[in-house]
Protein backbone atom coordinates (compact mmCIF):
# COMPACT_ATOMS: atom_id res chain seq x y z
CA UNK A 1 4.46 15.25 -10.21
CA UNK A 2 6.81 12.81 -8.44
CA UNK A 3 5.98 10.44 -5.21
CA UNK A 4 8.19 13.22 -3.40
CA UNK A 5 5.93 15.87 -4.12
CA UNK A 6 3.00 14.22 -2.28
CA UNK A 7 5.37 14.81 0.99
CA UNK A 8 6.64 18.24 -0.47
CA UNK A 9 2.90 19.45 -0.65
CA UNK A 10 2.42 18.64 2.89
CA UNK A 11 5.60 19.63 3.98
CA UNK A 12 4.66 22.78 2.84
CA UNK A 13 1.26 22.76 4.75
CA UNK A 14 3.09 22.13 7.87
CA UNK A 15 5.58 25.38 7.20
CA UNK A 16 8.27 23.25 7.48
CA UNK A 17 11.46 23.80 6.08
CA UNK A 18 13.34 20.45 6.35
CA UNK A 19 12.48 16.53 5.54
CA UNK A 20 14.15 13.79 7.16
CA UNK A 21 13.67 10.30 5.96
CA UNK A 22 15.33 6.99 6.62
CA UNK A 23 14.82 3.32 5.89
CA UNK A 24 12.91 1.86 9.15
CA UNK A 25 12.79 5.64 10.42
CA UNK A 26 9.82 7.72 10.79
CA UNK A 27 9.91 10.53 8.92
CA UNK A 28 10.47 14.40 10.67
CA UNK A 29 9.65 17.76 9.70
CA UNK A 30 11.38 20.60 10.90
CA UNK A 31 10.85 24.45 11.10
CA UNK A 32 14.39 26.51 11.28
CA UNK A 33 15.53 23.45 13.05
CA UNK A 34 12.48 22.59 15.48
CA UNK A 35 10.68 19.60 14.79
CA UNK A 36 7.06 19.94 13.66
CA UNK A 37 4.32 18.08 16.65
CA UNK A 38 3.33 15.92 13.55
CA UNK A 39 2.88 11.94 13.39
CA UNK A 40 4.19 10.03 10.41
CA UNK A 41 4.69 6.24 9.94
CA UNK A 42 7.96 4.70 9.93
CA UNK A 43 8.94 4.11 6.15
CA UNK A 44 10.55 0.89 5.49
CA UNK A 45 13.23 0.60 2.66
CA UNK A 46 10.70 -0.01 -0.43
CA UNK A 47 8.36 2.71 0.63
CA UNK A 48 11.48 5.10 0.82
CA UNK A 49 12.43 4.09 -2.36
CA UNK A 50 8.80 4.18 -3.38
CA UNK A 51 9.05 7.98 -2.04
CA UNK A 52 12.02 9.18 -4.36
CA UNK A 53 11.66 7.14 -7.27
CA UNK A 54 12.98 9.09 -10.19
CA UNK A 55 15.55 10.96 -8.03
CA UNK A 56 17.19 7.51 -6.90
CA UNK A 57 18.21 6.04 -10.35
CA UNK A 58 20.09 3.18 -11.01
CA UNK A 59 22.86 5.72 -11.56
CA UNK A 60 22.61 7.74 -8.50
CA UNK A 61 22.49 4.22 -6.60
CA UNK A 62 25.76 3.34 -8.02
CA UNK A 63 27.28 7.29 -7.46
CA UNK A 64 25.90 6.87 -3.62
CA UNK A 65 27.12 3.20 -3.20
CA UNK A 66 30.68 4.25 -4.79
CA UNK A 67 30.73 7.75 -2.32
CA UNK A 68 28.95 7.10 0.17
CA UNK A 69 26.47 10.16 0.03
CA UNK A 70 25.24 12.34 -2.68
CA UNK A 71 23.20 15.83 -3.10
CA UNK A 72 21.28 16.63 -5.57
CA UNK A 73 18.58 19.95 -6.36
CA UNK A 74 14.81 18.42 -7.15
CA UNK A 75 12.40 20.91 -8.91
CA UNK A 76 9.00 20.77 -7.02
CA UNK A 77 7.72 23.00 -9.92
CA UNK A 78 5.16 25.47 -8.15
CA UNK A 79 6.29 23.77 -4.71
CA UNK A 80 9.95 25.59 -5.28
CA UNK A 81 13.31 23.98 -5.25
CA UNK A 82 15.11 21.48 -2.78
CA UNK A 83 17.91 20.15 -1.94
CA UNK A 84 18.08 16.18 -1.73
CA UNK A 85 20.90 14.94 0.70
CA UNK A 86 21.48 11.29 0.52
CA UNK A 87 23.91 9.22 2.53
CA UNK A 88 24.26 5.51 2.70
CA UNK A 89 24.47 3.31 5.86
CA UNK A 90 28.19 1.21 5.94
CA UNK A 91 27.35 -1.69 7.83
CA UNK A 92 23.80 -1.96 7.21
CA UNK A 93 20.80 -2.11 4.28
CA UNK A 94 19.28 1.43 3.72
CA UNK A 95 20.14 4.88 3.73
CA UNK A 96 19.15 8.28 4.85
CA UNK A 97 18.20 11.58 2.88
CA UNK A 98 17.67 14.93 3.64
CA UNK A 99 14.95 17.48 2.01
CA UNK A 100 15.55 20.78 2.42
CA UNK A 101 13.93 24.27 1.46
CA UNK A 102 15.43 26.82 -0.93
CA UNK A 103 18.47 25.84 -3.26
CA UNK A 104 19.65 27.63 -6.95
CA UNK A 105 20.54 25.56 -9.40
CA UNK A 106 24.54 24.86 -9.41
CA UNK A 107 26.19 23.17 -12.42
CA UNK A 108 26.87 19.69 -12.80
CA UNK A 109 30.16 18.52 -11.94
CA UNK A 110 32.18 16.65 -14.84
CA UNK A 111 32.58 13.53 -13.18
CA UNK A 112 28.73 13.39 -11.89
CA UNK A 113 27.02 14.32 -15.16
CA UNK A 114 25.71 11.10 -16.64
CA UNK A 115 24.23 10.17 -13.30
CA UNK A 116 22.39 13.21 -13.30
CA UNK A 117 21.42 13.47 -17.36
CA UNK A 118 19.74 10.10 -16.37
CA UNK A 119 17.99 11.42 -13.49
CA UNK A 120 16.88 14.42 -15.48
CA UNK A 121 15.45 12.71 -17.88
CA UNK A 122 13.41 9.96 -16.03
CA UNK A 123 11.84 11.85 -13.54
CA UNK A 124 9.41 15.05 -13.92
CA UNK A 125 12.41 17.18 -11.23
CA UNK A 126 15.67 18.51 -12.92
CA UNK A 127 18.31 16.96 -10.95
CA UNK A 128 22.00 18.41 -10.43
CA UNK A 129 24.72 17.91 -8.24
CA UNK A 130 25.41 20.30 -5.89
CA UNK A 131 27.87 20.05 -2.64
CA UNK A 132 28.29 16.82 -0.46
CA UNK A 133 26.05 16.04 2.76
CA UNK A 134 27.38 17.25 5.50
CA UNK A 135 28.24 13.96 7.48
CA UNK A 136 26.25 15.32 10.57
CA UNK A 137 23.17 15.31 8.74
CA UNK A 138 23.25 11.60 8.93
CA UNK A 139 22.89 11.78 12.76
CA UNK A 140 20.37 14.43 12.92
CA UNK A 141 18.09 12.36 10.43
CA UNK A 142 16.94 10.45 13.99
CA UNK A 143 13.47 11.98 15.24
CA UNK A 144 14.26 13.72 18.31
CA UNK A 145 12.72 11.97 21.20
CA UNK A 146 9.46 13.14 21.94
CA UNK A 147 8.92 15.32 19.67
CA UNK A 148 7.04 13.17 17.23
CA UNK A 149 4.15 12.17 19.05
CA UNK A 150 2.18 15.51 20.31
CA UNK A 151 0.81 16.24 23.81
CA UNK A 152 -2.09 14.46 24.89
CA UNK A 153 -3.51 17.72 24.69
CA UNK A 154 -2.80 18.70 21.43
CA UNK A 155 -3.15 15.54 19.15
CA UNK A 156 -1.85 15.77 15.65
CA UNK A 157 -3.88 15.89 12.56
CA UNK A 158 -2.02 15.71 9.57
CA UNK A 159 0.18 12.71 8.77
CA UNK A 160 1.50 11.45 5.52
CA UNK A 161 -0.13 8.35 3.33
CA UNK A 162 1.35 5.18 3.48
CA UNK A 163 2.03 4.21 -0.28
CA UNK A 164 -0.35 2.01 -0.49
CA UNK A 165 -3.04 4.32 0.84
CA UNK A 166 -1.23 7.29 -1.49
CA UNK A 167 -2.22 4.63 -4.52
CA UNK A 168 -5.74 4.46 -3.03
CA UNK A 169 -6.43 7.95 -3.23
CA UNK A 170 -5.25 8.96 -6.50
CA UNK A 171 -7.36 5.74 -7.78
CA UNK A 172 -10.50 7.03 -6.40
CA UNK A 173 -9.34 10.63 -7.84
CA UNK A 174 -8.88 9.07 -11.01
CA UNK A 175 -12.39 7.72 -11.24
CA UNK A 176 -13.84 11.40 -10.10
CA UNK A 177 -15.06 9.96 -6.66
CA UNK A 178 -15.80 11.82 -3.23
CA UNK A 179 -15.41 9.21 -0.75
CA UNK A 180 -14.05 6.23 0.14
CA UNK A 181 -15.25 3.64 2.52
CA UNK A 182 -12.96 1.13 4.54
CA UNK A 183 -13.87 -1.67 6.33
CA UNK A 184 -11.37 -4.81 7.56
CA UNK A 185 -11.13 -7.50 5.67
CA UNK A 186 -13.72 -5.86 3.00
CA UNK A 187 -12.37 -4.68 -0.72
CA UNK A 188 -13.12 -0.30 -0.52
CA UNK A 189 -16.34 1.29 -1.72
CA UNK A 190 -16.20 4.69 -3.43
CA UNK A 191 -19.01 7.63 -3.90
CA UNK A 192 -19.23 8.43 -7.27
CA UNK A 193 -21.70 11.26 -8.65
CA UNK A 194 -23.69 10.05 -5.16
CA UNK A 195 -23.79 6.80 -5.39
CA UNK A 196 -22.04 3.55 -3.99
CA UNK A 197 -19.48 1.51 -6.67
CA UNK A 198 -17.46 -1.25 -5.72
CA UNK A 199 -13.33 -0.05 -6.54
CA UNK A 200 -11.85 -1.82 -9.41
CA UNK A 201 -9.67 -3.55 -7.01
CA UNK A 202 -11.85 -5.05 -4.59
CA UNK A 203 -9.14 -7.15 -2.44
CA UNK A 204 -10.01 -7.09 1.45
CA UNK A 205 -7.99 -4.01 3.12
CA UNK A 206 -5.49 -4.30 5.87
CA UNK A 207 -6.54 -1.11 7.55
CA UNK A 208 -3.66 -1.50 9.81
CA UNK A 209 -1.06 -1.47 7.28
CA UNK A 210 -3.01 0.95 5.12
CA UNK A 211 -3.63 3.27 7.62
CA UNK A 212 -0.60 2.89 9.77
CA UNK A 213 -2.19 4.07 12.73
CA UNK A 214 0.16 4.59 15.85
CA UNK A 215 -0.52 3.28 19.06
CA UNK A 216 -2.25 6.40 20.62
CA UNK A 217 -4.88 6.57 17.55
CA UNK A 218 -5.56 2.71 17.98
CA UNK A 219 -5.76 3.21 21.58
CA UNK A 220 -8.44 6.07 20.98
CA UNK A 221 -10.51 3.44 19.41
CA UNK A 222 -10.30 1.04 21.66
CA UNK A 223 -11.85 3.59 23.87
CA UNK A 224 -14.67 4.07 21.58
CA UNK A 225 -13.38 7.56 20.07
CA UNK A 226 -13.10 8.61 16.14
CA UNK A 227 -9.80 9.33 15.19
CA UNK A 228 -9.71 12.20 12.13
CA UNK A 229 -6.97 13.42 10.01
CA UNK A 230 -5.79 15.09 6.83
CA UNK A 231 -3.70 13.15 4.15
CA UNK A 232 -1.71 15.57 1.68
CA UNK A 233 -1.77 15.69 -2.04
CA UNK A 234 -3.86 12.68 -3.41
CA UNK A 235 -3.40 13.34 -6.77
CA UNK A 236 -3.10 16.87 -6.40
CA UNK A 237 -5.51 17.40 -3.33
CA UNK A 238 -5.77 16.41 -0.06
CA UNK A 239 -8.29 14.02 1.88
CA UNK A 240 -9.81 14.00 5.33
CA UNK A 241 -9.64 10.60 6.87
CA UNK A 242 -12.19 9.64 10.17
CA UNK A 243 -11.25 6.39 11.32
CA UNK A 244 -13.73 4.64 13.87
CA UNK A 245 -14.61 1.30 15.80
CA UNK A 246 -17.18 -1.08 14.85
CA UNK A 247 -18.66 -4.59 16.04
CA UNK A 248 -16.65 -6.04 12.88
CA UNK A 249 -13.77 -4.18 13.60
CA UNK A 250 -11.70 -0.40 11.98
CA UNK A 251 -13.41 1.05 9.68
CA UNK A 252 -13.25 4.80 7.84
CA UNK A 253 -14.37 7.05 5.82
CA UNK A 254 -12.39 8.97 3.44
CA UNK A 255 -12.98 12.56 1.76
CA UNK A 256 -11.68 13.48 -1.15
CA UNK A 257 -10.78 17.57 -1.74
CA UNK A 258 -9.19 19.68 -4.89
CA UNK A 259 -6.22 21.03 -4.56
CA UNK A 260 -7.45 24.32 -4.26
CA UNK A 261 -10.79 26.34 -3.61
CA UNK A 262 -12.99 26.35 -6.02
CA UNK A 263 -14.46 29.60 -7.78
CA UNK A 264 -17.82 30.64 -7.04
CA UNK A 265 -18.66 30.23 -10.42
CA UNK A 266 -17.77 26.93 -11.09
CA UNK A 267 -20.07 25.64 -8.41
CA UNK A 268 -23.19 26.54 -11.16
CA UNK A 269 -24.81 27.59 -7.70
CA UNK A 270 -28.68 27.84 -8.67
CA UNK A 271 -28.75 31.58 -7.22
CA UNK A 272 -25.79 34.64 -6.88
CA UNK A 273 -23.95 35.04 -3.41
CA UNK A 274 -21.09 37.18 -4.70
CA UNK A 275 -22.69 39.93 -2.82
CA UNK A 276 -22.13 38.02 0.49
CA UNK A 277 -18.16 38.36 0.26
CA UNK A 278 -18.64 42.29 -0.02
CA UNK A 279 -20.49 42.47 3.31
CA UNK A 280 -18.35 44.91 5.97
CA UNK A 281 -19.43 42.93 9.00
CA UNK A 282 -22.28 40.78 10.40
CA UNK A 283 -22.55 36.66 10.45
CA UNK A 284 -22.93 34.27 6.89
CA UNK A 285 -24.19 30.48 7.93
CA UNK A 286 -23.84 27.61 4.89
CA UNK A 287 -25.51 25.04 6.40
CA UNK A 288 -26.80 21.61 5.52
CA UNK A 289 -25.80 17.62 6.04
CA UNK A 290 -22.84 15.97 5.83
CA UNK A 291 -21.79 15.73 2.39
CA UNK A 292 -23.51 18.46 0.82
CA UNK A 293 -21.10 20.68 -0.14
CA UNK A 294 -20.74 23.07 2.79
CA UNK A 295 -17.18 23.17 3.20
CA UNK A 296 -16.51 23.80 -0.77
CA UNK A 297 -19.19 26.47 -1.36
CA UNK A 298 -17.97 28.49 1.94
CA UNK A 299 -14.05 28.23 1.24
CA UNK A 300 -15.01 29.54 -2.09
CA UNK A 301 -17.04 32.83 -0.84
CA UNK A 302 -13.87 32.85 1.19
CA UNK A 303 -11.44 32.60 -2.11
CA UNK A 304 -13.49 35.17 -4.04
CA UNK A 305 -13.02 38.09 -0.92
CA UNK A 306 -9.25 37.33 -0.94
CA UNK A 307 -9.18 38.21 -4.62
CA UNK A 308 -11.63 41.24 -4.65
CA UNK A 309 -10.97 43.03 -1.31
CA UNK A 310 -7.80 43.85 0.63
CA UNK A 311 -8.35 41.69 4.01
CA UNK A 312 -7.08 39.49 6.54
CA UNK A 313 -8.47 35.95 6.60
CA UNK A 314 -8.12 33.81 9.54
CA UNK A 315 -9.38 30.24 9.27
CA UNK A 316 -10.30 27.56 12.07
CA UNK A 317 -10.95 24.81 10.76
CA UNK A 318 -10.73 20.73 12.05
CA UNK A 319 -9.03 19.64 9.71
CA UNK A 320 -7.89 21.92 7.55
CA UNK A 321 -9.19 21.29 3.79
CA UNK A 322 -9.16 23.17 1.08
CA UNK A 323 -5.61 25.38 0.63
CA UNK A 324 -6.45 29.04 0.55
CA UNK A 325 -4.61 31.19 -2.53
CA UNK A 326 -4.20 35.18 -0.74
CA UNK A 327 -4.51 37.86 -3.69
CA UNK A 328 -2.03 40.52 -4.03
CA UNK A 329 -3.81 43.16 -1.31
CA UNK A 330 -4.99 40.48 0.94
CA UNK A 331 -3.45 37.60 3.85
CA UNK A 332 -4.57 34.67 4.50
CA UNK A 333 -3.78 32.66 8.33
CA UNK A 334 -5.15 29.27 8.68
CA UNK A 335 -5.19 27.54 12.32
CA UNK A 336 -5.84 23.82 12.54
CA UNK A 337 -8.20 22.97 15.84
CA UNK A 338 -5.80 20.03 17.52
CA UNK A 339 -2.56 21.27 16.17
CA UNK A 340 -2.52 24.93 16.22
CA UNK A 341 -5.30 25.76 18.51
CA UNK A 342 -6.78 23.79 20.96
CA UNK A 343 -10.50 24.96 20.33
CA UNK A 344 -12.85 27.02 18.03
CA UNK A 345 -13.87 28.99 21.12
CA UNK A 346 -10.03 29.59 21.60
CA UNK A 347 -9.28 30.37 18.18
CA UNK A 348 -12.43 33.17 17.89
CA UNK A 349 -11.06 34.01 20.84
CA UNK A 350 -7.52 34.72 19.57
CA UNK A 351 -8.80 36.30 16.69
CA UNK A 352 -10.42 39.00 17.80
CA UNK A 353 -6.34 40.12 18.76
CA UNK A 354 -5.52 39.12 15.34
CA UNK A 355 -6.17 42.22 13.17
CA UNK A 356 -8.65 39.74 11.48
CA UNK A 357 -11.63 41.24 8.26
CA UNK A 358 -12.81 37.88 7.93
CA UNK A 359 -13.07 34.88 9.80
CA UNK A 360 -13.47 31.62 8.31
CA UNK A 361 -15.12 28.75 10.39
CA UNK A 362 -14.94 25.41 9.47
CA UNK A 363 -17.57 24.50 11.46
CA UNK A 364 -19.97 25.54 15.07
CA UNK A 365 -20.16 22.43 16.92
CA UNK A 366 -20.46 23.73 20.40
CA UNK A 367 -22.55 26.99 22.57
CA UNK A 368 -18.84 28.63 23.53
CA UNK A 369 -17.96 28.59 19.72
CA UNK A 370 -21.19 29.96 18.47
CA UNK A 371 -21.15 32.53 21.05
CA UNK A 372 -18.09 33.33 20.10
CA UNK A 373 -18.73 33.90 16.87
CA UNK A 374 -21.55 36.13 17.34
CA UNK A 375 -19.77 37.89 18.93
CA UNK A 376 -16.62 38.55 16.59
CA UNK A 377 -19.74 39.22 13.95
CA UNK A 378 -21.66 41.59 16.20
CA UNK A 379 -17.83 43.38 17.14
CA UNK A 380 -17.04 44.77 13.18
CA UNK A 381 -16.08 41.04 11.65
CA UNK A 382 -17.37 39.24 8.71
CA UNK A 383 -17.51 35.65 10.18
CA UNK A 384 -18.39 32.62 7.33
CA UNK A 385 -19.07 29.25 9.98
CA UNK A 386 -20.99 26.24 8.41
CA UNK A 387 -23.57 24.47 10.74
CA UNK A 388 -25.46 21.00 10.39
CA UNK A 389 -28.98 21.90 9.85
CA UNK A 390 -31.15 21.02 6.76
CA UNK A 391 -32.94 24.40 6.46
CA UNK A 392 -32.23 28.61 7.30
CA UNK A 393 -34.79 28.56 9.65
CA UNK A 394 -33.29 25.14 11.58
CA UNK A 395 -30.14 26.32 11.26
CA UNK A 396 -31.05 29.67 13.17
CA UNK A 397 -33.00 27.96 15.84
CA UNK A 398 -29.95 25.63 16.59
CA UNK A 399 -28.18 28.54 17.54
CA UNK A 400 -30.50 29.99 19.66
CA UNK A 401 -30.58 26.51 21.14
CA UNK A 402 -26.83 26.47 21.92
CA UNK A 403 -27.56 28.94 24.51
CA UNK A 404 -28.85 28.70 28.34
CA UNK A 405 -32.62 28.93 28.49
CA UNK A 406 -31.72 32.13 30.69
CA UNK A 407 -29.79 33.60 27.48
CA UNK A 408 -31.97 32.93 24.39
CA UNK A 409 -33.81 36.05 24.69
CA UNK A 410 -30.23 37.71 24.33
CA UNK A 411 -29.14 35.35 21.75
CA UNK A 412 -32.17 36.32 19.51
CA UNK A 413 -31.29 40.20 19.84
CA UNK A 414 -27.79 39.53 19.03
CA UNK A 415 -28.65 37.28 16.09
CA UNK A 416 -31.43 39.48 14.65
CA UNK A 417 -28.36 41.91 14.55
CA UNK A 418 -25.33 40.49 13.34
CA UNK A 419 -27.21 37.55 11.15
CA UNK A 420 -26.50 38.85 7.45
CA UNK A 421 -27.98 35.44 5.70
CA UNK A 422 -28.13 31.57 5.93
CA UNK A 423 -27.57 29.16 3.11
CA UNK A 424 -28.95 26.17 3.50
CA UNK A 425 -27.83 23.64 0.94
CA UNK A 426 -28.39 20.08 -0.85
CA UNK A 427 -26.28 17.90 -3.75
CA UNK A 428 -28.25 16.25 -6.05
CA UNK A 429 -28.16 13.91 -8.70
CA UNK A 430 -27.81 15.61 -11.77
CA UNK A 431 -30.24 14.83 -14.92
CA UNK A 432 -27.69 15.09 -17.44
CA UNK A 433 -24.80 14.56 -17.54
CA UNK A 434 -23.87 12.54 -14.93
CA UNK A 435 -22.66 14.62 -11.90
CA UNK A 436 -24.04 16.58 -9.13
CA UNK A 437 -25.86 19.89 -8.54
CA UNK A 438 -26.57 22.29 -5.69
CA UNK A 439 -29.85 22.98 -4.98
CA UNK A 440 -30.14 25.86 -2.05
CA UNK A 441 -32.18 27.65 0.26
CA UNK A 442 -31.47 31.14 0.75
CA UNK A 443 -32.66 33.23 3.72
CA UNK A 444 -30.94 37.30 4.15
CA UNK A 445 -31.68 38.78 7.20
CA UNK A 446 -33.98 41.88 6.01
CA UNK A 447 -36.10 43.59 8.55
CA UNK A 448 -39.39 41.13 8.38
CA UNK A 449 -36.78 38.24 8.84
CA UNK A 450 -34.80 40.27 11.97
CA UNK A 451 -38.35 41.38 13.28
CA UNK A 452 -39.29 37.31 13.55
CA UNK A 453 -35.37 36.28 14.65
CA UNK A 454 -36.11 38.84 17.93
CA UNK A 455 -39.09 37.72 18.53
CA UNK A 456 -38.72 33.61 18.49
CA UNK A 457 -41.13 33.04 15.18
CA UNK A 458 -38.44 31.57 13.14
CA UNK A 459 -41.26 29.04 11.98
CA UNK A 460 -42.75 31.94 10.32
CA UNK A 461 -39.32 32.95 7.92
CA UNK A 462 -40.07 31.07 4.65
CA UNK A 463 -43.08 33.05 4.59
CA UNK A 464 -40.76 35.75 4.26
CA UNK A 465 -38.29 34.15 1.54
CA UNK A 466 -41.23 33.40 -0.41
CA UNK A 467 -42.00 37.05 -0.87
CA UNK A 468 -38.93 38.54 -0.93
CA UNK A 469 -37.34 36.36 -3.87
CA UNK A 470 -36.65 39.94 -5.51
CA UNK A 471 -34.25 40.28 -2.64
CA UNK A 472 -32.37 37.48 -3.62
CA UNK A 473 -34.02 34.80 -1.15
CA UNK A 474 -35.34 31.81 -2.30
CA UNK A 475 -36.91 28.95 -0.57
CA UNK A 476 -35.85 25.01 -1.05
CA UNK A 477 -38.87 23.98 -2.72
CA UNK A 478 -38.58 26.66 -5.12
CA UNK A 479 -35.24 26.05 -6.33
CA UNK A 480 -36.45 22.69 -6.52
CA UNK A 481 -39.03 23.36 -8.67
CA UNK A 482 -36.79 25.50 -11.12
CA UNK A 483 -34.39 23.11 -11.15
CA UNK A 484 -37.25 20.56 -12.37
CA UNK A 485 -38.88 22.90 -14.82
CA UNK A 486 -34.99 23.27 -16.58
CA UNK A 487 -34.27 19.71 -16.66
CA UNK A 488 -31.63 20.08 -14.33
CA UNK A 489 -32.61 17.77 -12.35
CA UNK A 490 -35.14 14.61 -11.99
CA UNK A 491 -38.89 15.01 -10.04
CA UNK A 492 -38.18 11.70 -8.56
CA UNK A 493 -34.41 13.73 -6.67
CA UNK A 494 -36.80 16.67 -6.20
CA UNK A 495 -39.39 15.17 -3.96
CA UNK A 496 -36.59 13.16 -1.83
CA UNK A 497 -34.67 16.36 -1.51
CA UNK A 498 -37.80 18.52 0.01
CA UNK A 499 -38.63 19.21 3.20
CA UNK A 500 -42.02 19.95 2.71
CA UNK A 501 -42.92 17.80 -0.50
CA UNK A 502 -46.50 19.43 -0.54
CA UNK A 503 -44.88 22.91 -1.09
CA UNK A 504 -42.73 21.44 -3.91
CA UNK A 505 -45.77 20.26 -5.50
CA UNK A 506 -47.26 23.78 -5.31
CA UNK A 507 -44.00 25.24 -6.82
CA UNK A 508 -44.30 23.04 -9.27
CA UNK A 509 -47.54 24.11 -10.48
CA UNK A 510 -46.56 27.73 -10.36
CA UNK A 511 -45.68 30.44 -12.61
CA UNK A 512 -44.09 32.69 -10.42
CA UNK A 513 -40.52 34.17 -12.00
CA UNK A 514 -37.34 32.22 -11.29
């Protein structure tokens, strides 16, 4: 993959057709010639260069110097085929090029084939030359004003890595970690199987330059708000970036994400949930902290009913993480809250005029969203929403919660009726070999359980997933205990993952079936 591809891959994201770059410009993304509401640092000459190494050769340097521009077709492999329009600047250092969507490959002129033989072979795109760059191209390289910062109102989540950030992420890929952590003036920190490890190159960052953070996202934090976006293709993925203010100054948190969803199956998930993606209609919860996998095991119940069923998927999510492959019978629309939407109340909203089978989302932070989406479950949907709970039965009293003390009675009719099951979930240090596991807490919505959602005794539900593990329920503590009893993982993980320790010492001593 070449350093163009990282942009390509996002480019992509954004549905954009065209690139424009330019020494000391900021780049701009167009759509059948409107420019994208996207913000994206100003790349100075080496990071251009940086950019399109491989496609800017020594050779193609001298063919540009000696014409003046150049065009060339660069082979994005599964991202398609481009056209690379390069132009120099007369009277000053640096140059412009073009990226555009959609070109077949032309053959290589006589006098321009050793340039591109070399290009060919040094880079991982086939390069040929194809007609000159149209000279207006040069002229509408420059951003049009205003277009590439957003409205206040609809602030822009996805930018492009600097390169030195770019070189950060595919380190910490590299070295199989989840996170990073910034700090000024400190060297970064990365998760690794769950734990904290100093990076390899532990020189104090420059979150400014590494982050390149425009004036409205600094002054954000100066006001004492988080500032979040998505960074394309980190090696292959993408990563989620939160930026916030402390008493020692900028510091963030980085996420790392594949490429693409994962399968159910290679999550080793200690219990089956391909029956969940089957469901006609009703409400799914994943819930659990931040970090324990709620995002990945929910976009893959999500991947696995695009491949078995013939639906529409709709996805809110803030920001958008893991890319979404549609099978052959099925479509797949995914809204980013900030940049396509303003809300998830207005996106469940919207949806419901959508045509939507299944909605995906990314996460129910607020009583309008989660009203909403009851709603959509209880009107012939199959809604998938994660929620920041550490148990089912928390994560269904949050809910009820979210509503007016006038409305909770309502709220536990309408959930007792459109709940289908809650998955409450935990990463864990593996035993061997070194990684993580899932350990979960399943809850399905079967009459008992409805009976006790209507009725406000949603202390009294593991009571029911303890004798209904023949229905597929399971409680934390149990799974624990399994997990323990197969060597999956440690006692010592077991006990600090339970919520009721003395339970998981019962389990423990127990021969009921797993």
């Amino acid at each position: 993959m070449s350093n163009l591809d990282s942009l390509l891959s996002f480019m992509k994201q954004a549905d954009a057709d065209e690139l424009r770059l330019g020494s000391g410009k900021q780049p701009q993304m167009l759509s059948r010639g409107v420019p994208k509401r996207i913000t994206i640092a100003a790349t100075d000459d080496s990071t251009l260069r940086f950019l399109l190494a491989g496609i800017l050769t020594p050779e193609t340097e001298t063919a540009l110097a000696a014409r003046g521009e150049l065009e060339l077709a660069h082979d994005a492999g599964a991202l398609g085929k481009y056209r690379v329009a390069l132009k120099s600047r007369n009277h000053e250092r640096g140059f412009d090029a073009v990226v555009r969507v959609g070109v077949e490959h032309e053959q290589v002129a006589a006098g321009e084939q050793s340039v591109e033989a070399h290009a060919v072979a040094s880079a991982p795109a086939s390069v040929s030359a194809l007609s000159r760059l149209d000279p207006k191209d040069a002229e509408r390289v420059e951003p049009a004003p205003g277009m590439i910062e957003p409205a206040p109102e609809m602030p822009a989540h996805v930018v492009a890595p600097s390169a030195a950030l770019l070189l950060l992420l595919r380190t910490a890929v590299s070295r199989k970690a989840s996170d990073i952590h910034l700090a000024q003036g400190a060297g970064p920190t990365l998760r690794i199987d769950g734990r904290l490890h100093a990076s390899a190159d532990d020189s104090p960052v420059d979150m400014g330059a590494l982050l390149q953070l425009g004036s409205r996202a600094q002054e954000q934090l100066s006001r004492g708000h988080c500032v979040e976006f998505s960074v394309s293709d980190p090696g292959g993925g993408s990563a989620r970036v939160h930026v916030y203010s402390t008493v020692d100054g900028i510091a963030a948190a980085i996420r790392l994400l594949p490429p693409h969803a994962p399968s159910l199956d290679s999550l080793h998930l200690p219990m089956p949930l391909d029956d969940l993606v089957t469901l006609p209609h009703g409400l799914v919860l994943v819930a659990g902290a931040s970090g324990s996998g709620k995002s990945t095991t929910i976009a893959a119940l999500v991947q696995a009913a695009l491949h078995r069923r013939s639906v529409v998927v709709i996805t809110l999510e803030d920001p958008i993480e893991y890319v979404l492959e549609a099978g052959s019978a099925s479509l797949v629309r995914r809204r980013e809250v900030g940049r396509d939407v303003r809300s998830f109340a207005d996106g469940l909203r919207d949806a419901l005029r959508e045509d939507p089978d299944l909605l995906l989302v990314g996460e129910l932070r607020d009583a309008e969203a989660i009203q909403m989406a009851v709603t959509a479950a209880e009107t012939g949907h199959l809604v998938f929403a994660t929620l920041h709970a550490r148990s089912a039965p928390s994560a269904i009293t949050r809910l009820i919660d979210a509503y007016p003390a006038g409305q909770q009675e309502q709220a536990r009719r309408q959930l007792a009726e459109s709940l289908r099951a809650v998955v409450a979930q935990r990463l864990l240090p593996r035993a061997r070999p070194p990684g993580r596991v899932p350990a979960v807490e399943v809850l399905r919505v079967n009459h008992a359980a409805a009976s006790l959602i209507r009725e406000g005794k949603t202390s009294q539900l593991g009571t029911v997933m303890q004798a209904a593990q023949g229905e597929g329920m399971v409680l934390l503590e149990r799974c624990l205990a399994n997990q323990v009893k197969d060597g999956i993982i440690t006692l010592e993980a077991a006990r600090a993952a339970a919520s009721d320790p003395s339970s998981l010492e019962v389990q423990l001593g127990a021969g009921t079936p797993r």
